[in-house]
Protein backbone atom coordinates (compact mmCIF):
# COMPACT_ATOMS: atom_id res chain seq x y z
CA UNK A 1 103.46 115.77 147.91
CA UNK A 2 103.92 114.11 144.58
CA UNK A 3 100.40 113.88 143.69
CA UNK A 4 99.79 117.14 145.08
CA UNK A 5 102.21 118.76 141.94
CA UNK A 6 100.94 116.31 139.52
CA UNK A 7 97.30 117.99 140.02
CA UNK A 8 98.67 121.07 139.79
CA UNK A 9 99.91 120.70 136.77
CA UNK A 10 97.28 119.13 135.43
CA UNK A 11 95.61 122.18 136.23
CA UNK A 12 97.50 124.20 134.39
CA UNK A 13 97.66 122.44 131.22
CA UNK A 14 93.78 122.57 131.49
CA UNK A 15 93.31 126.08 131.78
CA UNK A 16 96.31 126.60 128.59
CA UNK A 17 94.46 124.22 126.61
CA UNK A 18 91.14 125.76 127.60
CA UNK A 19 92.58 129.15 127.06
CA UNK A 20 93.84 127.83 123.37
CA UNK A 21 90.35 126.82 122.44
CA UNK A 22 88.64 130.51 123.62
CA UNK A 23 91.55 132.57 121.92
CA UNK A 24 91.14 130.14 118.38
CA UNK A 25 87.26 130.95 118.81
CA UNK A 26 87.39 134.70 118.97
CA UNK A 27 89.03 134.72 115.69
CA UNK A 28 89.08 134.24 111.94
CA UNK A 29 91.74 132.13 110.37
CA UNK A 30 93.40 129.44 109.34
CA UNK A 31 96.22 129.32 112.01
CA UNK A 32 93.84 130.17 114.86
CA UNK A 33 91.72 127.26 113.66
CA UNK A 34 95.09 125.07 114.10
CA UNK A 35 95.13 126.77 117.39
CA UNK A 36 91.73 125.49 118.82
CA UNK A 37 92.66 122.23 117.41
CA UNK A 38 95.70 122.21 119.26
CA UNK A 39 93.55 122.89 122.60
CA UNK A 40 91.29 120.49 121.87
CA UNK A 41 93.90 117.98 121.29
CA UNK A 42 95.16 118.86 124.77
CA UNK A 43 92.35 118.74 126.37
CA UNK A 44 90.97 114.93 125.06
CA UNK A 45 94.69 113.73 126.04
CA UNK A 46 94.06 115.10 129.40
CA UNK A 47 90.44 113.10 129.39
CA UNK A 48 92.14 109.89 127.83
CA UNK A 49 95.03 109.91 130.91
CA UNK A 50 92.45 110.72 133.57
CA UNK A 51 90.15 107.66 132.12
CA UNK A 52 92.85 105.35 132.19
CA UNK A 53 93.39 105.72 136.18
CA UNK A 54 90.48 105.74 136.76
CA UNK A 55 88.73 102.22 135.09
């Protein structure tokens, strides 16, 4: 059951980082810049845990 949260959410955080990254694209500015880079961020931390179970 455990495992079964923990994937959902991971899920979750994917598709707010995701969601970070589309919204930031859309539009011009400095802060929605910070906001992609916040996504991104998010989403290579997600790739970094994921890597480390799995070597």
């Amino acid at each position: 059951m455990k495992k079964w949260i923990v994937r959902i959410i991971g899920l979750v955080l994917f598709i707010v980082c995701l969601a970070l990254v589309i919204h930031g694209q859309r539009t011009v500015g400095a802060g929605y810049l910070l906001e992609m880079l916040a996504g991104l961020v998010g989403i290579l931390i997600m790739l970094g845990i994921y890597n480390k179970q799995h070597q």
